[in-house]
Protein backbone atom coordinates (compact mmCIF):
# COMPACT_ATOMS: atom_id res chain seq x y z
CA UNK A 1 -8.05 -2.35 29.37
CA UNK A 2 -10.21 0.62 30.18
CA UNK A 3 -13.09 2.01 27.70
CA UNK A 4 -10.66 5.05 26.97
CA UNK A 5 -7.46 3.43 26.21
CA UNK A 6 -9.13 1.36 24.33
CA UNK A 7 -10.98 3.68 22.03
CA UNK A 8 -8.02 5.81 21.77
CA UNK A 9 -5.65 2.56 20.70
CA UNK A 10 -8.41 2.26 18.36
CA UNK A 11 -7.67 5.27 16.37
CA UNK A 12 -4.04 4.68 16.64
CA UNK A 13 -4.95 1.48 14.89
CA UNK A 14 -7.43 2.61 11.94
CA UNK A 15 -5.04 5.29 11.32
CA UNK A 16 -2.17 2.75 10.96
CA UNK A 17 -4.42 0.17 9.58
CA UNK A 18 -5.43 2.83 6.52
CA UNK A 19 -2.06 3.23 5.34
CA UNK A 20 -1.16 -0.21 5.21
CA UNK A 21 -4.75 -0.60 3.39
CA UNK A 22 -3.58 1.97 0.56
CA UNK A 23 -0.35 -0.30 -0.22
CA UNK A 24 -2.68 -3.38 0.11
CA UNK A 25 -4.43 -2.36 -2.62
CA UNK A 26 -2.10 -1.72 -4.91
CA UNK A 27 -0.58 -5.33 -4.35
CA UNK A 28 -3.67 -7.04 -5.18
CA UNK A 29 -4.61 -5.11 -7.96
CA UNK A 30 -1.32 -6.03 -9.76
CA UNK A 31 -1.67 -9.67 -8.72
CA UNK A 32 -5.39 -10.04 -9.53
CA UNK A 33 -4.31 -9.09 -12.93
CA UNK A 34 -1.02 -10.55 -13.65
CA UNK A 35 -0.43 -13.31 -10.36
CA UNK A 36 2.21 -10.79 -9.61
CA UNK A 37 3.71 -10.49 -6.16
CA UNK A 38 4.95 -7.19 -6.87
CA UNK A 39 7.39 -6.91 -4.00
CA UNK A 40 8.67 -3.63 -5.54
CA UNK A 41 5.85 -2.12 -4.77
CA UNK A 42 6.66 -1.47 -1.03
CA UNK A 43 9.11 0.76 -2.86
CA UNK A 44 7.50 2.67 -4.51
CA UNK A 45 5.54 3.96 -1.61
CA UNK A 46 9.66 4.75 -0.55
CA UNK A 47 9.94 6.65 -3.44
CA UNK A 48 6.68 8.65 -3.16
CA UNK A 49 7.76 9.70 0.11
CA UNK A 50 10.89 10.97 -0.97
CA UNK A 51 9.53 12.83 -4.02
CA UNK A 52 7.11 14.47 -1.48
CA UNK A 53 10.57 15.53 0.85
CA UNK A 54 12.38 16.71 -2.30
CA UNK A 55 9.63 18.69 -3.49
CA UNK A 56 9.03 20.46 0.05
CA UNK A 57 12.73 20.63 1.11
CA UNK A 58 14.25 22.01 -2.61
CA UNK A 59 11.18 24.42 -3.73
CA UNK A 60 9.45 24.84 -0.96
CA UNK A 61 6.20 23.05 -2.48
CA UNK A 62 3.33 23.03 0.25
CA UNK A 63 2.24 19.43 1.44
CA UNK A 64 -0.63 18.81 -0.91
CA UNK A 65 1.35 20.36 -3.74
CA UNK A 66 4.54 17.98 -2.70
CA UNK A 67 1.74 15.09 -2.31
CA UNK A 68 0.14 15.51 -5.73
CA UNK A 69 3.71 15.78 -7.43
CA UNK A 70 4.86 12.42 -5.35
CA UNK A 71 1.57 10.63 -6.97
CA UNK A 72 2.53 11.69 -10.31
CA UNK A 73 6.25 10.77 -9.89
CA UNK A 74 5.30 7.58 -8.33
CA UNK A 75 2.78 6.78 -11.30
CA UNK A 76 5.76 7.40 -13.70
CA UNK A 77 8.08 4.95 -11.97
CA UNK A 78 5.51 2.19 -11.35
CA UNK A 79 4.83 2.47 -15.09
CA UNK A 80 8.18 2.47 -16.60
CA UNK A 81 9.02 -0.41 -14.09
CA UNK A 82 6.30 -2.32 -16.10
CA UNK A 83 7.34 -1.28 -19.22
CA UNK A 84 11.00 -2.05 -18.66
CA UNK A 85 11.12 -4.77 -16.17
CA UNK A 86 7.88 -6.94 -16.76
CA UNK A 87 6.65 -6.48 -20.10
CA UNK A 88 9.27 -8.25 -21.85
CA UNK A 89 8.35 -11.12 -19.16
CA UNK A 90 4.70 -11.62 -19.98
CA UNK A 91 5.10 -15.19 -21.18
CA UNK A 92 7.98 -16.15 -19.08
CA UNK A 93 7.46 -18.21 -16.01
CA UNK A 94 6.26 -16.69 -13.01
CA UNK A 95 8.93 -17.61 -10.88
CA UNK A 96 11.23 -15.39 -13.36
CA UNK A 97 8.84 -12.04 -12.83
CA UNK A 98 8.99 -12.95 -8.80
CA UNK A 99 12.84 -12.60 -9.10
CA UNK A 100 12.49 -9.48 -11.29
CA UNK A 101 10.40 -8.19 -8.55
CA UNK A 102 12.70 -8.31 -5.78
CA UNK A 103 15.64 -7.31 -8.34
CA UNK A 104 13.57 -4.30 -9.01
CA UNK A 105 13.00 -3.65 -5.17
CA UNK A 106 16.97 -4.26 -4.64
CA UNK A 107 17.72 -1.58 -7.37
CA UNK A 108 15.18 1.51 -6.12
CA UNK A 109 16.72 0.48 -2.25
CA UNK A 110 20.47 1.19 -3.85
CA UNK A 111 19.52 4.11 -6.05
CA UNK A 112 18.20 6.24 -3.33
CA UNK A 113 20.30 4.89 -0.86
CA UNK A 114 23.19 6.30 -3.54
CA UNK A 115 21.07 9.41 -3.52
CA UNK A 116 20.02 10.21 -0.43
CA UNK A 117 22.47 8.26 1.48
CA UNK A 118 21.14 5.85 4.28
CA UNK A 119 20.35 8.46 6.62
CA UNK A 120 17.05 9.67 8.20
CA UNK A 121 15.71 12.04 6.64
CA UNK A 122 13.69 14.42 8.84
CA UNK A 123 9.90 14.91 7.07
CA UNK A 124 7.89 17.73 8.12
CA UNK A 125 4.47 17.70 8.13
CA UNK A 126 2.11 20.13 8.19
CA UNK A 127 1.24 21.91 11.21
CA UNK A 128 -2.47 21.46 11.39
CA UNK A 129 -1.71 17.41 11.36
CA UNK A 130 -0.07 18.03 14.82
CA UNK A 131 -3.84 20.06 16.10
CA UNK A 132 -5.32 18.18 18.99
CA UNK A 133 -8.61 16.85 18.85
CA UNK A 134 -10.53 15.96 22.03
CA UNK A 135 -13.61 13.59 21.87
CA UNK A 136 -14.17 13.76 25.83
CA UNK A 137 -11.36 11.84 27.29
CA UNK A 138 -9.85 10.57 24.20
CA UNK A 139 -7.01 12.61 22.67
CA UNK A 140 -5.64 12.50 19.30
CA UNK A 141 -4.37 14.22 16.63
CA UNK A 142 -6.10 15.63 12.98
CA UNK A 143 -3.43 13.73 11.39
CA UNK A 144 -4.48 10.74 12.57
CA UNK A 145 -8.06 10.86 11.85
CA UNK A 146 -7.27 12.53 7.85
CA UNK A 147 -5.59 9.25 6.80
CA UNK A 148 -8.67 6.85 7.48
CA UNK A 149 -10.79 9.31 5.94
CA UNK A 150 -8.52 9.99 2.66
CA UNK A 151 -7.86 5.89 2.79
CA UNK A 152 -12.21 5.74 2.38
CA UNK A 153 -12.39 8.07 -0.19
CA UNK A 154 -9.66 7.13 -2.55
CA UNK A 155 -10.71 3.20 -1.84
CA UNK A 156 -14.36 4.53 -2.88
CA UNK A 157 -12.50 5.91 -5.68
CA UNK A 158 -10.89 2.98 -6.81
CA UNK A 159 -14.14 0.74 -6.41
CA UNK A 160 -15.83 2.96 -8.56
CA UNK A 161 -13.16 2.83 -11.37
CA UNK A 162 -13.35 -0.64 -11.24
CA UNK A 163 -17.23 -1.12 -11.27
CA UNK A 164 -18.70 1.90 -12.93
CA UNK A 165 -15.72 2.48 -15.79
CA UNK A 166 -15.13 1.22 -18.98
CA UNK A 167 -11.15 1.04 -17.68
CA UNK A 168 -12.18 -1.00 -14.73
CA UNK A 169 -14.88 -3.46 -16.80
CA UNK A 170 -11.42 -4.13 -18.58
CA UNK A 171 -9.56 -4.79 -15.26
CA UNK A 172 -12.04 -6.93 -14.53
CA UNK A 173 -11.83 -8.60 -18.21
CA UNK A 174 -8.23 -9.06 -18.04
CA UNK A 175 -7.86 -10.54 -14.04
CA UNK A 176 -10.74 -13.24 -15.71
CA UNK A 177 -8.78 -14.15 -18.76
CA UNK A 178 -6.40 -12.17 -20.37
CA UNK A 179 -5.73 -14.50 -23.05
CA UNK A 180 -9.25 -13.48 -24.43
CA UNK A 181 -9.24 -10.15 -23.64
CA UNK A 182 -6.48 -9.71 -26.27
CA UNK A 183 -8.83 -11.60 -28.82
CA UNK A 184 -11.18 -8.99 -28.10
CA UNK A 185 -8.69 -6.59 -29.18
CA UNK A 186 -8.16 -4.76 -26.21
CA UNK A 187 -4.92 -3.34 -25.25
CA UNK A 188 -4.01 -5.86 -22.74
CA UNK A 189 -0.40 -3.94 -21.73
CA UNK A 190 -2.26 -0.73 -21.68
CA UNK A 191 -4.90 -1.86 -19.21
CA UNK A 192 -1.94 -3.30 -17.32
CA UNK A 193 -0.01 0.03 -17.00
CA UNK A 194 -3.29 1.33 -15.99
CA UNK A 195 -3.26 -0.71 -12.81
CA UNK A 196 0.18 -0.07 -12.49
CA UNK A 197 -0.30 3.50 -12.14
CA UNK A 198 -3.11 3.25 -9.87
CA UNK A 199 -1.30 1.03 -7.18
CA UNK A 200 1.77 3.18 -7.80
CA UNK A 201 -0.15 6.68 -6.71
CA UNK A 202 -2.17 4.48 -3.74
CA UNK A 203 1.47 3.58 -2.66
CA UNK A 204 3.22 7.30 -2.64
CA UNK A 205 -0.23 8.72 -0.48
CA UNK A 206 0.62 5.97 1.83
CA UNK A 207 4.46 6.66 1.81
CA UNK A 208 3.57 10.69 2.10
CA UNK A 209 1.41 10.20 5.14
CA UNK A 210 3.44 7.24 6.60
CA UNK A 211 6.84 9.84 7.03
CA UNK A 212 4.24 13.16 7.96
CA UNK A 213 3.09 10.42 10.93
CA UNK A 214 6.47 9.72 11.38
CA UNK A 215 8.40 12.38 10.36
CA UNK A 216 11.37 10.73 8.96
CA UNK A 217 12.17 8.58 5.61
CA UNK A 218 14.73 6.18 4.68
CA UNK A 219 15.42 4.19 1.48
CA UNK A 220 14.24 1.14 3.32
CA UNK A 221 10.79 2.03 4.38
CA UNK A 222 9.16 0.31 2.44
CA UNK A 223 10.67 -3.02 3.14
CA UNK A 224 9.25 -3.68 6.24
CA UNK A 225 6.09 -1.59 4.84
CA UNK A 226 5.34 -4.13 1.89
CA UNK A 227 6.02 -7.00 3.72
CA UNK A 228 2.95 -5.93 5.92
CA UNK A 229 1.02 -4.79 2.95
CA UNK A 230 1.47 -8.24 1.32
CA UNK A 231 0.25 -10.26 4.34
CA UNK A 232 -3.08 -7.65 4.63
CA UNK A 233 -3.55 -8.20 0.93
CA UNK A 234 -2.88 -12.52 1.78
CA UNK A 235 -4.61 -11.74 4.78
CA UNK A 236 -8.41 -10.17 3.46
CA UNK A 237 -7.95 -12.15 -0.09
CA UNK A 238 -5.92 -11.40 -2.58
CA UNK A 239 -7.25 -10.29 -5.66
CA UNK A 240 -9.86 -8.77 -3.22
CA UNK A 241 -9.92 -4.71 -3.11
CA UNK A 242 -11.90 -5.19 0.15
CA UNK A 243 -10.60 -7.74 1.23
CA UNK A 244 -7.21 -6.62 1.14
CA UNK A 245 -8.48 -3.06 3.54
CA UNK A 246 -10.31 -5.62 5.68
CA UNK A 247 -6.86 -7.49 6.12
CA UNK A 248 -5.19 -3.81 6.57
CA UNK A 249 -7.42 -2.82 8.95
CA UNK A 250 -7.15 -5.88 11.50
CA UNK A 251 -3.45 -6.49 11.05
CA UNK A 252 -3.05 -2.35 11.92
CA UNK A 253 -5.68 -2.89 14.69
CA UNK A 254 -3.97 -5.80 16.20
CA UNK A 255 -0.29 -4.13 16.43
CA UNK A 256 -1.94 -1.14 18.56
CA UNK A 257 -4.19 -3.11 20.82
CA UNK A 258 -1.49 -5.81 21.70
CA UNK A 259 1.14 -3.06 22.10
CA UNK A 260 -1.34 -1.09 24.80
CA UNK A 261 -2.64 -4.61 26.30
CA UNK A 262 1.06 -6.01 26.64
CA UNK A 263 3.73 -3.42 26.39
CA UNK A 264 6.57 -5.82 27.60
CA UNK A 265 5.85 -7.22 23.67
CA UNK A 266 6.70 -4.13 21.99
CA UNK A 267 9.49 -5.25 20.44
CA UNK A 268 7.68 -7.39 18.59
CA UNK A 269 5.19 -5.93 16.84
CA UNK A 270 6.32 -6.50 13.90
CA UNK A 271 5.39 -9.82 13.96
CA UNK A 272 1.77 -9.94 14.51
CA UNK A 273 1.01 -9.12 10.89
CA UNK A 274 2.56 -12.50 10.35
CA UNK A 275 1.08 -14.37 12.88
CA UNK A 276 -2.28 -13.65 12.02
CA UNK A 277 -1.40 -14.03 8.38
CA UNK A 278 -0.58 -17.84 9.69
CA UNK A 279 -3.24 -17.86 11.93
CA UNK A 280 -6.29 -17.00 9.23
CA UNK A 281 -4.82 -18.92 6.43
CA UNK A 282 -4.16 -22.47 8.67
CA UNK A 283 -8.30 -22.44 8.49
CA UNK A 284 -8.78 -20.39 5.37
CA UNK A 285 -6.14 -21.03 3.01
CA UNK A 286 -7.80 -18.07 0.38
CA UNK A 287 -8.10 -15.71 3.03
CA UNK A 288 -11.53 -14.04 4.90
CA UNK A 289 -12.75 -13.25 1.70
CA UNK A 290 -11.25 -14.87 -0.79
CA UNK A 291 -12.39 -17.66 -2.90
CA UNK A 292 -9.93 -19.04 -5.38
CA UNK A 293 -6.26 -17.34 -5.87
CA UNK A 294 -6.10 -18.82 -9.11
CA UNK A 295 -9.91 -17.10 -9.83
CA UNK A 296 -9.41 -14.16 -7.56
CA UNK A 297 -11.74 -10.93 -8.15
CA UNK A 298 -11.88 -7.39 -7.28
């Protein structure tokens, strides 16, 4: 492959790579706190994106306007699907909140598939995402290069919640031991809404920018989506915040650059996540940087 194609596949691939990195996090947050596989969660990035279309399509709401709405839509449904769906199954088995995950995935798939019907939807983005940028011989596009840099900032963002917040010393607290964070009379269910809402407003700036990159959503977007997500989260260490944009990152990276080096593959694609996922965890079962996914940490 030559120096150019190479570097440009690269940015093809951070770009990708970022917004499978902001649904990453969101998975592992929720598991690193409740061993939760939250396989709803690919969904709500779905419904983020379609808040964002309804916004911009009904009122006429510019992007970021559309965008902040879809966080704050997104945070509402993430939390009331706690609330409703996995609250009342705190002490149950955790085989019987997996099921109530993907029942919970099944129902937001349905709903907007009732509402929207199953077709496309055309999403369009915002002109200047479309504005060429040349860095010699390497072409791309400002839309491509805003998502990696949003993805730092609001990872930054989290990692400083987490670290340098009372809200995140009781994150930490609760992924630890929950049992005696409730002894120490903090609002265990509280703190968990709290992730909930985070991951929930990582996943609808994912979903937003995944339709403005390609400008079209469907109720099943985030299927195939959180699927990927799951294995970057797997992937870096779950329960890891960086781990699980590490994981992002190369599974993103690895799509592009195998797509460019062998094109005749391109229909499968899809599949490399999962192949690396098998790959990494045949020689390190907790991932590249986890340690223990009973004692995972942020």
């Amino acid at each position: 492959m030559e120096l150019t194609l190479f570097l440009q596949q690269l940015v093809n691939g951070l770009s990708l790579g970022s917004m499978y990195a902001l649904v990453a996090v969101g998975y592992t947050m929720v598991y690193g706190v409740l061993r939760l596989i939250n396989f709803a969660h690919g969904d709500i990035m779905m419904v983020g994106a379609y808040a964002a279309l309804f916004c911009m399509s009904n009122f006429s709401i510019p992007f970021l306007g559309a965008l902040s709405l879809a966080m704050i839509f997104s945070m509402c449904v993430g939390i009331a699907t706690d609330k409703i769906a996995y609250k009342p199954l705190r002490r149950a088995p955790r085989i019987s909140l997996l099921i109530t995950a993907i029942g919970i995935s099944f129902f937001l798939q349905n709903l907007f598939n009732m509402l929207f019907t199953s077709t496309p939807r055309a999403f369009n983005a915002p002109s200047y995402f479309e504005k060429s940028i040349n860095f010699g011989d390497i072409h791309t596009t400002l839309g491509s290069l805003l998502v990696p840099f949003i993805t730092l900032i609001v990872v930054i963002f989290v990692l400083l919640i987490l670290y340098k917040s009372k809200y995140g010393i009781a994150i930490r607290a609760l992924a630890f031991d929950i049992q005696t964070v409730n002894l120490m009379g903090i609002d265990a269910n509280r703190i968990i809404a709290i992730v909930f809402a985070i991951g929930s407003i990582l996943a609808a700036i994912g979903g937003v920018f995944w339709a403005a990159t390609y400008y079209s959503v469907t109720p099943t977007m985030g299927t195939l989506m959180g699927l990927k997500a799951f294995a970057a989260a797997v992937l870096g260490g779950i329960g890891s915040v960086v781990g699980a944009v590490l994981g992002a990152l190369i599974i993103g990276l690895s799509e592009v650059i195998a797509v460019a080096l062998f094109p005749e593959i391109s229909g499968f694609k899809d599949a490399f996540a999962f192949i690396f996922l098998v790959f990494i965890l045949l020689f390190r079962p907790t991932g590249i940087l986890g340690i223990n996914f009973e004692r995972s940490r942020f």
